[in-house]
N, C-alpha and C. Protein backbone atom coordinates (compact mmCIF):
# COMPACT_ATOMS: atom_id res chain seq x y z
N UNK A 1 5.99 -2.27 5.77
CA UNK A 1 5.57 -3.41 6.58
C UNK A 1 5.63 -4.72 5.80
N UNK A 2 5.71 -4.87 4.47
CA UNK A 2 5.92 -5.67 3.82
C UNK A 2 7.56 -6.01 2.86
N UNK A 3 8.03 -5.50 3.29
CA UNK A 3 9.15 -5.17 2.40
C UNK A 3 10.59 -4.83 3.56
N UNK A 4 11.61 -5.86 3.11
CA UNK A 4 13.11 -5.70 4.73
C UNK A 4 14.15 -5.17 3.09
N UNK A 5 15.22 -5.02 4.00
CA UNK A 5 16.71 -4.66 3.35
C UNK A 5 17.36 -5.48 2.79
N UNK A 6 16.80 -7.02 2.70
CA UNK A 6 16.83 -7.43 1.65
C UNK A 6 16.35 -7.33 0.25
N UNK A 7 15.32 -7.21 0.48
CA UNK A 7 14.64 -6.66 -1.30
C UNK A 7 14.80 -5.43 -1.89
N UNK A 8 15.88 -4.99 -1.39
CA UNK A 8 16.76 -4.50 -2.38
C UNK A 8 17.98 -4.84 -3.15
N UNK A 9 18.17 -5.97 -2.34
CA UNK A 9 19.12 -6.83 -4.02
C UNK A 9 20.27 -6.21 -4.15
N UNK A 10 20.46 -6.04 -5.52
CA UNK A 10 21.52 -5.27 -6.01
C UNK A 10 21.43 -3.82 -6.16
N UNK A 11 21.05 -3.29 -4.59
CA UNK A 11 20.86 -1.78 -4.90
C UNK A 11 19.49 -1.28 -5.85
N UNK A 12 18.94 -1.79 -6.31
CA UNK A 12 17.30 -1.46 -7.03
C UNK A 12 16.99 0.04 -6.22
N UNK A 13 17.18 0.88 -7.28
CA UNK A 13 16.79 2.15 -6.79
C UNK A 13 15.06 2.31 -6.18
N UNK A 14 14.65 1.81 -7.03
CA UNK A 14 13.05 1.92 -6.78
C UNK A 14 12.44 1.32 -5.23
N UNK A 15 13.68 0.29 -4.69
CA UNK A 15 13.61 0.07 -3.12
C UNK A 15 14.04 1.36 -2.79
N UNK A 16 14.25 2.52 -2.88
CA UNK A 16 15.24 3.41 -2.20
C UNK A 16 14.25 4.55 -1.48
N UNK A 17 14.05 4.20 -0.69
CA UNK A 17 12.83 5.26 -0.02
C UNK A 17 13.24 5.80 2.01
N UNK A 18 12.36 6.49 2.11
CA UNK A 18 12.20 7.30 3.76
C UNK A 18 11.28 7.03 3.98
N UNK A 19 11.32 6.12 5.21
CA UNK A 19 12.58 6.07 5.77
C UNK A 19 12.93 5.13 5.12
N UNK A 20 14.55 4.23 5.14
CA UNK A 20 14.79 3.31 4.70
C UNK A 20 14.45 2.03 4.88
N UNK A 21 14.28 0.89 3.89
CA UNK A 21 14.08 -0.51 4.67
C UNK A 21 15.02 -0.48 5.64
N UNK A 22 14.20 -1.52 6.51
CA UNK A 22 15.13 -1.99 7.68
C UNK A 22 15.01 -3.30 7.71
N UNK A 23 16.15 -4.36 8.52
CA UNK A 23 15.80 -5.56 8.79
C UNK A 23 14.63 -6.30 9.04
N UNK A 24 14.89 -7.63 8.49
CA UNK A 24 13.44 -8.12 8.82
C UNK A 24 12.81 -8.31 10.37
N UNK A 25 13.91 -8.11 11.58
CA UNK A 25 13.09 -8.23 12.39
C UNK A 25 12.27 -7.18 12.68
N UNK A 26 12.73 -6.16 12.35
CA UNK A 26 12.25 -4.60 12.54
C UNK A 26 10.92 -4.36 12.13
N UNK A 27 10.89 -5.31 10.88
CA UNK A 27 9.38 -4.89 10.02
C UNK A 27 8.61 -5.71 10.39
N UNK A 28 9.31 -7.32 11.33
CA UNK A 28 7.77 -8.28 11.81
C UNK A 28 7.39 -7.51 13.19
N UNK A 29 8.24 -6.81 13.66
CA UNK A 29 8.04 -5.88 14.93
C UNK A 29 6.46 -4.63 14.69
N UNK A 30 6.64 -4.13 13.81
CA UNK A 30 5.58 -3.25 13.83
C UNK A 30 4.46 -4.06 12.83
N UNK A 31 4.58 -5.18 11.99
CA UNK A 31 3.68 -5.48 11.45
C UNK A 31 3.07 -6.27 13.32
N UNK A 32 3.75 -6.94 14.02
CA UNK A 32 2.85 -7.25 15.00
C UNK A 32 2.56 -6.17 16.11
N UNK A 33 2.81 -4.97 16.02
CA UNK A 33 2.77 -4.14 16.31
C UNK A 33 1.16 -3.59 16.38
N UNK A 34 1.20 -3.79 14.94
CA UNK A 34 -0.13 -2.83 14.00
C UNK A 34 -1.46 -4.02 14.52
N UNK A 35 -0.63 -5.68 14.91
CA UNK A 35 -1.94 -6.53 14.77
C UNK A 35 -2.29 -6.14 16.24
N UNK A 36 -1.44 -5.95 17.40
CA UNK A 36 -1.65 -5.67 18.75
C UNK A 36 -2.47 -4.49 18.99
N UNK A 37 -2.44 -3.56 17.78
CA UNK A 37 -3.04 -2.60 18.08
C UNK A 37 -2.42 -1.13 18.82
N UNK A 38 -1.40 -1.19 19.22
CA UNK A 38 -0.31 -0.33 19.36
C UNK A 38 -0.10 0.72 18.25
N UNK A 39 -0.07 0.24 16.88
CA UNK A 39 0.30 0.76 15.87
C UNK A 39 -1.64 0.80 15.50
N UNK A 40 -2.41 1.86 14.77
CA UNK A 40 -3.47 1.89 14.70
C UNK A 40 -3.70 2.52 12.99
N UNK A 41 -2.95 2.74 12.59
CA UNK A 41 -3.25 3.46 10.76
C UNK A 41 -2.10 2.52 10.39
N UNK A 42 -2.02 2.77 9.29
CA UNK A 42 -1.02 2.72 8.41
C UNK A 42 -1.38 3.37 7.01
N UNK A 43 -0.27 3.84 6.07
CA UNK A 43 -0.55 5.02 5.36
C UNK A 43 0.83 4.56 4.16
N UNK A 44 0.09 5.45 3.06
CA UNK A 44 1.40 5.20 1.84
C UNK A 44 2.14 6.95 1.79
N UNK A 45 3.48 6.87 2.06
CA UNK A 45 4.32 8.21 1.79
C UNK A 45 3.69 8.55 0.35
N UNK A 46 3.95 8.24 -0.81
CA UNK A 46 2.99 8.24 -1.90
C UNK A 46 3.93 9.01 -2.60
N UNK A 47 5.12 8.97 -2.52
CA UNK A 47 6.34 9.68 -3.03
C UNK A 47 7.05 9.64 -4.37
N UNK A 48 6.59 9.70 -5.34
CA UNK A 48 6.83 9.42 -6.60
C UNK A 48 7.63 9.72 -7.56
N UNK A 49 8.85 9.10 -7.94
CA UNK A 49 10.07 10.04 -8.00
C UNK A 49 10.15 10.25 -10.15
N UNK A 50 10.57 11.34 -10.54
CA UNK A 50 10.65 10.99 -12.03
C UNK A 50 11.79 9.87 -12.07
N UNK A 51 11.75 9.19 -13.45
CA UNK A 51 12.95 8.42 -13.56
C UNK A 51 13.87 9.13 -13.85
N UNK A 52 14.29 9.91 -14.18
CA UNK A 52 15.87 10.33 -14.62
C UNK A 52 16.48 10.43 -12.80
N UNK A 53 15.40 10.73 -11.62
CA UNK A 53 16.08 10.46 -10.74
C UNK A 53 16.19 9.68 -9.67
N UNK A 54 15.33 8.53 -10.15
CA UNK A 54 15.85 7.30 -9.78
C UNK A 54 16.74 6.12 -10.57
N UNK A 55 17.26 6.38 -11.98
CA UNK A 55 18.02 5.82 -12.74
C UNK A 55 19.53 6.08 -12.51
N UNK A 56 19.93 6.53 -11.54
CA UNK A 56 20.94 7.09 -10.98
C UNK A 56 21.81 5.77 -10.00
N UNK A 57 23.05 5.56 -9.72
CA UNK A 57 23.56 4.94 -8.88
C UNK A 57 22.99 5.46 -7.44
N UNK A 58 22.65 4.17 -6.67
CA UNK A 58 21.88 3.80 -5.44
C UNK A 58 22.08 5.12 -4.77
N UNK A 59 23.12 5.42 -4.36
CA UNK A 59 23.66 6.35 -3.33
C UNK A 59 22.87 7.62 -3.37
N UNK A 60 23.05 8.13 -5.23
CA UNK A 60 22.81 9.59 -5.36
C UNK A 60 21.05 9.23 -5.95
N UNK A 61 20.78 8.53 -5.99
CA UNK A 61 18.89 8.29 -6.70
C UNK A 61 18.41 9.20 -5.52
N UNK A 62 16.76 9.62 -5.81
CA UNK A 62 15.84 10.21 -4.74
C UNK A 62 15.15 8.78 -4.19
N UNK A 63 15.08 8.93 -3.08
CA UNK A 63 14.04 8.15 -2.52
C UNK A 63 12.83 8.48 -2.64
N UNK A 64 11.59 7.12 -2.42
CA UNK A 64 10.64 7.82 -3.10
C UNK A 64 10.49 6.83 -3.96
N UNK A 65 8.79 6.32 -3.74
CA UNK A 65 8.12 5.34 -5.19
C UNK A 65 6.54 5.49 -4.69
N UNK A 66 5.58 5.42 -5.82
CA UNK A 66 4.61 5.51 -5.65
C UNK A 66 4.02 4.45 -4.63
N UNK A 67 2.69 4.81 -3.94
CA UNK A 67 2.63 3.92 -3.05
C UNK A 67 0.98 4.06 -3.04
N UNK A 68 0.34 4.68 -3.57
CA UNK A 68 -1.29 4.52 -3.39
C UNK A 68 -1.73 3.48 -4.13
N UNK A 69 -1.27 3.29 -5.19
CA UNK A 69 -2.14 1.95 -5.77
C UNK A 69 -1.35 0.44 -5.61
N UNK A 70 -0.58 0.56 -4.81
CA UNK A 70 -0.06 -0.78 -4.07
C UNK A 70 -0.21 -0.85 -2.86
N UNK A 71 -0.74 -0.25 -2.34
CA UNK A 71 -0.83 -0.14 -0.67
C UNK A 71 -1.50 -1.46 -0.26
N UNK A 72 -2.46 -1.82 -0.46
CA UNK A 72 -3.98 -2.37 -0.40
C UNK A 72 -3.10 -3.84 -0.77
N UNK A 73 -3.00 -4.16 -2.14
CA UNK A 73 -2.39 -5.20 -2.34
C UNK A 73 -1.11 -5.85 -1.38
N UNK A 74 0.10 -4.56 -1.44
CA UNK A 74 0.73 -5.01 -0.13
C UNK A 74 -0.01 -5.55 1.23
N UNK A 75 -0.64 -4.83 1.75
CA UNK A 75 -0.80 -4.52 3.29
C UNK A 75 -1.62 -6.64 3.05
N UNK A 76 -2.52 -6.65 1.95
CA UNK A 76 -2.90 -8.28 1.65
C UNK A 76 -2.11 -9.34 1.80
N UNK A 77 -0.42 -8.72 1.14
CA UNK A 77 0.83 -9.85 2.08
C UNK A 77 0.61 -10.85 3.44
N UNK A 78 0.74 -9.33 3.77
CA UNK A 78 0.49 -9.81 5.75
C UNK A 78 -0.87 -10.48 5.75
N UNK A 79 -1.70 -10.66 5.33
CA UNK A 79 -3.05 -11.18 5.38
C UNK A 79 -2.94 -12.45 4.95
N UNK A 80 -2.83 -12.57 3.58
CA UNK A 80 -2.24 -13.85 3.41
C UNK A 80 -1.23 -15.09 3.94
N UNK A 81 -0.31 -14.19 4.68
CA UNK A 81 1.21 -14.73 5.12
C UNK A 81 0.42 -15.08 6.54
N UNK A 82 -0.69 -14.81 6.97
CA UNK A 82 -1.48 -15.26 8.24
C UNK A 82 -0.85 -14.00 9.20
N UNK A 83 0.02 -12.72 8.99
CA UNK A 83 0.73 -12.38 10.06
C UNK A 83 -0.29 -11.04 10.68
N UNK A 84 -1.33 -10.93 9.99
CA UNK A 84 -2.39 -9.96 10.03
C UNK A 84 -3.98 -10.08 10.39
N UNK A 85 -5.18 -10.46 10.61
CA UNK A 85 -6.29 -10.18 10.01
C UNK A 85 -6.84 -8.92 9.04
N UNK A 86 -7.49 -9.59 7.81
CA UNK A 86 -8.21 -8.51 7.16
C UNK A 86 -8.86 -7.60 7.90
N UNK A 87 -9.54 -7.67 8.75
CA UNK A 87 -10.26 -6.46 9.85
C UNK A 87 -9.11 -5.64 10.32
N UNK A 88 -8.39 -5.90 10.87
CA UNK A 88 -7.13 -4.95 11.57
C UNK A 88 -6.06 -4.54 10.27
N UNK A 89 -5.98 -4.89 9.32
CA UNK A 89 -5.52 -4.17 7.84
C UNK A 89 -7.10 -2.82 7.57
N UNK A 90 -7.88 -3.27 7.53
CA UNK A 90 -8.94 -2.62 6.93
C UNK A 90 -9.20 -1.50 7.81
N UNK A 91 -9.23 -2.02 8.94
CA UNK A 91 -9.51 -0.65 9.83
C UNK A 91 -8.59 0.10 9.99
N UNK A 92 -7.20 -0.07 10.05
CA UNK A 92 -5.96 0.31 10.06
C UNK A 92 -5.97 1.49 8.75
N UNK A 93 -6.01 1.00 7.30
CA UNK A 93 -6.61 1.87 6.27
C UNK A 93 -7.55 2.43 6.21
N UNK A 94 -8.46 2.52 6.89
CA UNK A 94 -10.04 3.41 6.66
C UNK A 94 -10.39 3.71 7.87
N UNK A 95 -11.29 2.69 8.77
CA UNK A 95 -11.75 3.52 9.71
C UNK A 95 -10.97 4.29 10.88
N UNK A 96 -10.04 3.73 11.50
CA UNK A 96 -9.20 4.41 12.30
C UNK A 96 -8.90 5.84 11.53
N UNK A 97 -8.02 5.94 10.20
CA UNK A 97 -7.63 7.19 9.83
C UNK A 97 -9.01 8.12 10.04
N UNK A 98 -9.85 7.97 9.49
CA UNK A 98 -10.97 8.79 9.45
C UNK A 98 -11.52 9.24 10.67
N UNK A 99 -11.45 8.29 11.50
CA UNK A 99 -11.66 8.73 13.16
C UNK A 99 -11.10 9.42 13.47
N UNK A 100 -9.67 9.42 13.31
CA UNK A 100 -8.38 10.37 13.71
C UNK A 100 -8.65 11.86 13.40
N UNK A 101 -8.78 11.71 12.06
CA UNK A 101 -9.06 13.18 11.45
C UNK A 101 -10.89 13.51 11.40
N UNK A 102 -11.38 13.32 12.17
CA UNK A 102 -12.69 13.60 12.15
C UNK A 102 -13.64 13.45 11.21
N UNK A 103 -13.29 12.43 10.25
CA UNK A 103 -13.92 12.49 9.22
C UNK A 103 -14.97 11.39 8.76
N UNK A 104 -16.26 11.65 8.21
CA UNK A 104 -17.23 11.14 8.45
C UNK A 104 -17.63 9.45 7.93
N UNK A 105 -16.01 9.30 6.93
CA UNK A 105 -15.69 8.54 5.89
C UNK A 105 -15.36 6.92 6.63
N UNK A 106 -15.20 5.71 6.40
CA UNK A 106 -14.39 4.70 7.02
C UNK A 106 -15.57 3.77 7.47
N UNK A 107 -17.11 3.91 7.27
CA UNK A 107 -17.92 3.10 7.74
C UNK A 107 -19.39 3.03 6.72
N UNK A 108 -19.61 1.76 6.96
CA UNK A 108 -20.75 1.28 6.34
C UNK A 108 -22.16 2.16 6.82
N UNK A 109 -21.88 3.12 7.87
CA UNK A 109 -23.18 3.04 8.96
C UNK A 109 -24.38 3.64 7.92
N UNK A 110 -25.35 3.82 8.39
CA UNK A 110 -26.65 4.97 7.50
C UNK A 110 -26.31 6.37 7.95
N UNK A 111 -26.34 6.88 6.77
CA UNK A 111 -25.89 8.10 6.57
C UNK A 111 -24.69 8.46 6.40
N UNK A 112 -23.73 7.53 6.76
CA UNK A 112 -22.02 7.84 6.19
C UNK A 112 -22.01 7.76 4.59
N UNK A 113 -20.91 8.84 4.31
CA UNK A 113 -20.70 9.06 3.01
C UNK A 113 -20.93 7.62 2.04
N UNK A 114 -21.10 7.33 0.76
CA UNK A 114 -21.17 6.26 0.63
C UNK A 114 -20.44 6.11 -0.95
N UNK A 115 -18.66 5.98 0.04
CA UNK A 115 -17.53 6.07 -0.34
C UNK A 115 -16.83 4.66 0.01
N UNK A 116 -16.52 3.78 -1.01
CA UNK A 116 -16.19 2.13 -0.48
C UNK A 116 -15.20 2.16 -1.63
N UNK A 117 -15.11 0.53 -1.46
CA UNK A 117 -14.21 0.11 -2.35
C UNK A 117 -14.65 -1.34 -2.33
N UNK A 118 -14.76 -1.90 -3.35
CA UNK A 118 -14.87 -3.60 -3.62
C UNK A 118 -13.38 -4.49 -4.16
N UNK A 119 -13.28 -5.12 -3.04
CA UNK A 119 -12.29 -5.74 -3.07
C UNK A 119 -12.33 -7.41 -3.45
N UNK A 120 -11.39 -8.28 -4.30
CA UNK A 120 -11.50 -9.55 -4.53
C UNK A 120 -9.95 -9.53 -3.79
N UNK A 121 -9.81 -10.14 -2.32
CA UNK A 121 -9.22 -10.54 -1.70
C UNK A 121 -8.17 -11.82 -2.25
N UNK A 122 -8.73 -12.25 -2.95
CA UNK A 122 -7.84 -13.54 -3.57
C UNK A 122 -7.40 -13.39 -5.15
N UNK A 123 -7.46 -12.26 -5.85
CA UNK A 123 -7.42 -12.44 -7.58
C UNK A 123 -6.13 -12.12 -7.05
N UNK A 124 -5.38 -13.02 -8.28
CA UNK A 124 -4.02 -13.10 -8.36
C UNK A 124 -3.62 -12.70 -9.35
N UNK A 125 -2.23 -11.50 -9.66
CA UNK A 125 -2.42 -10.68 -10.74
C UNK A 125 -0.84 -10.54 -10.36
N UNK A 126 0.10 -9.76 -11.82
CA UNK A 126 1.35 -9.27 -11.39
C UNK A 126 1.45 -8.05 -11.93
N UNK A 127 1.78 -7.16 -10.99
CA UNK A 127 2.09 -5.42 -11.34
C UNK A 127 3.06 -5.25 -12.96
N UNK A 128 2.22 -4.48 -13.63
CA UNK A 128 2.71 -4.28 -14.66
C UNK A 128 2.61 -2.52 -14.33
N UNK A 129 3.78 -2.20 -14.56
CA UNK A 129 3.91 -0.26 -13.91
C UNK A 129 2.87 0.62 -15.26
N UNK A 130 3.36 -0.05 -16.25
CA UNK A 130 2.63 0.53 -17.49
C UNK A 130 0.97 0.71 -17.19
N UNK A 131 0.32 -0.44 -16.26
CA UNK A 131 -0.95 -0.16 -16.10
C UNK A 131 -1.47 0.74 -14.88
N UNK A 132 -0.85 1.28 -14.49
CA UNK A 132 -0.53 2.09 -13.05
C UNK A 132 -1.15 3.33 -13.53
N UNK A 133 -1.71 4.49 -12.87
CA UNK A 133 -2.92 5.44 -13.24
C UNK A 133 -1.78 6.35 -12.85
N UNK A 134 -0.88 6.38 -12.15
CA UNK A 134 0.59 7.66 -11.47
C UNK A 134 1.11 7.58 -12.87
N UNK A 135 1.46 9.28 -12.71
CA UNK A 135 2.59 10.08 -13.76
C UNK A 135 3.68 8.93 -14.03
N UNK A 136 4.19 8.83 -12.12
CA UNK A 136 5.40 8.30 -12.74
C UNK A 136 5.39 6.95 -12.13
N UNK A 137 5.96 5.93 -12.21
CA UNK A 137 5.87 4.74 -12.27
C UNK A 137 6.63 3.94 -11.10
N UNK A 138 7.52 4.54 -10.41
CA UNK A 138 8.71 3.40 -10.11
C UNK A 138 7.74 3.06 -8.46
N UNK A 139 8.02 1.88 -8.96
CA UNK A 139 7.54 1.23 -7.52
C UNK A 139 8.25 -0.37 -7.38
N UNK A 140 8.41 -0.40 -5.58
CA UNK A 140 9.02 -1.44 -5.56
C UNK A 140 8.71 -2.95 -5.94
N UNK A 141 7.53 -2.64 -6.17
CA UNK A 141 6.65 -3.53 -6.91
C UNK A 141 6.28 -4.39 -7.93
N UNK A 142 7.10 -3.59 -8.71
CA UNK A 142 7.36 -3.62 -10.00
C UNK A 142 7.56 -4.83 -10.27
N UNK A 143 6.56 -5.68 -11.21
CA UNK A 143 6.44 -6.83 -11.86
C UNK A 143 6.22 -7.86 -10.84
N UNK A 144 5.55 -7.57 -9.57
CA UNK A 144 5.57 -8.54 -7.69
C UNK A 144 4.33 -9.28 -8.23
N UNK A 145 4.71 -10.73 -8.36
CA UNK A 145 3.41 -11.46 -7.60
C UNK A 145 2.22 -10.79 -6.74
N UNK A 146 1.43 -10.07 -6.93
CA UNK A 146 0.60 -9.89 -6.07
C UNK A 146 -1.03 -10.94 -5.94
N UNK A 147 -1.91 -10.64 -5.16
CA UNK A 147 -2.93 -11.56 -4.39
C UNK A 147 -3.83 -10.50 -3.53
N UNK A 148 -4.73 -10.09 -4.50
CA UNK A 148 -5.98 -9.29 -3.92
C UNK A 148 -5.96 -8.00 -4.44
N UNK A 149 -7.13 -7.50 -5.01
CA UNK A 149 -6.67 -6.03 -5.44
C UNK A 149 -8.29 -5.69 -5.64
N UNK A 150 -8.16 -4.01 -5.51
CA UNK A 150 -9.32 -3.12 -5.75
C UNK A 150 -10.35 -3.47 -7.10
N UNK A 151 -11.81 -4.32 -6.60
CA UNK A 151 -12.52 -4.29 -8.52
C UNK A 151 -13.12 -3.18 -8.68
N UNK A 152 -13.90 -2.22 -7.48
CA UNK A 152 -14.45 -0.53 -7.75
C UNK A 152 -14.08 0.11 -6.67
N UNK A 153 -14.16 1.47 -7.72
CA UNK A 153 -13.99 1.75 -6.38
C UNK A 153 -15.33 3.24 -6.04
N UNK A 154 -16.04 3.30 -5.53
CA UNK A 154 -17.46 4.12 -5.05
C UNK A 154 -17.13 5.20 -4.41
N UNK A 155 -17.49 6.24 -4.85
CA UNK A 155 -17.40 7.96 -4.22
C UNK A 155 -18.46 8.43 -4.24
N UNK A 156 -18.92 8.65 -3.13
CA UNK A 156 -20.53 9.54 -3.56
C UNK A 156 -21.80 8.99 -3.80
N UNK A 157 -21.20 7.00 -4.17
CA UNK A 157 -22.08 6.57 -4.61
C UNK A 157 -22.05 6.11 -5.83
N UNK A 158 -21.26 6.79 -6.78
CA UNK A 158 -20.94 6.93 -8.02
C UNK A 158 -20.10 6.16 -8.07
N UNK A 159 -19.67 5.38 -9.10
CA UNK A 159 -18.64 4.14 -9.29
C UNK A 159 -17.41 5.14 -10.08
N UNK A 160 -16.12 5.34 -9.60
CA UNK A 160 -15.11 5.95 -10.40
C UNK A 160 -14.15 5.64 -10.76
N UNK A 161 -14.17 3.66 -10.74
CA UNK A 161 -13.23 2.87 -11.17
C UNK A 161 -13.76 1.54 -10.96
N UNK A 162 -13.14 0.91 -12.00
CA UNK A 162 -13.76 -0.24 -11.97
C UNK A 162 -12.59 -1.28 -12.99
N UNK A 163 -11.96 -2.41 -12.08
CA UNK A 163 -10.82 -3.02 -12.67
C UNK A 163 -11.90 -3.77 -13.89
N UNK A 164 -11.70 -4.20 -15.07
CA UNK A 164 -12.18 -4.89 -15.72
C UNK A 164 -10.98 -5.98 -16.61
């Protein structure tokens, strides 16, 4: 939703994923899609390829790049770019999924799990893959301007990350 068939450039394997980019009108289509409410989750494939097989010419590389610890920051694009609200990103990632699958997770209420995340919506930072917590690294991301990212993150209650 953040990312057309242009930013892949010169073939950049690490764009090379399933399904494939598509044109940019395609991707302002479901990003207004997702704000209409039509489209109700959104989710990372989370597909993480080793490098020896994405270092390969475009054609024969695997598709496939990590996508859980950029999700959040992406999906902030559209937030920023005005083409989103933070509420319909947020619920889109948490509470809707959790509704879907019955799960008790996705809300502030009393007595829901007390499983969050603290977010600074505006820190401005650029992806360095080396600091990335995944085995393997390749993401399209790689070295992106980004704008907003995870400072804890709370399971249980218990703090099990914390950007410093």
């Amino acid at each position: 939703m953040t990312l057309n068939e242009i930013d892949i450039g010169s073939y950049r394997t690490f764009f090379k994923l399933t399904p494939p980019l598509r044109a940019e009108p395609d991707r302002a289509s479901l990003v207004a899609a997702l704000s209409s409410g039509l489209i109700d989750v959104v989710m990372s494939d989370h597909n993480p390829q080793d490098v020896e097989v994405k270092r390969l010419p475009f054609a024969e590389a695997a598709a496939g790049a990590i996508g859980i610890e950029t999700m959040l920051a992406a999906g902030l694009r559209l937030v920023h770019g005005g083409e989103l609200s933070l509420l319909v990103l947020f619920k889109a990632m948490s509470t809707r999924p959790a509704q879907l699958l019955g799960l008790p997770g996705g809300t502030l209420k009393p007595g829901a799990p007390a499983d969050l995340i603290i977010v600074d919506p505006e820190a401005p930072w650029v992806l360095d893959p080396a600091g990335l917590k995944s085995k393997c690294k390749n993401t399209p991301f790689d070295e992106a301007k980004l704008q907003g990212r995870t400072v804890r993150t709370i399971v249980g209650g218990r703090t099990v990350y914390e950007y410093v």
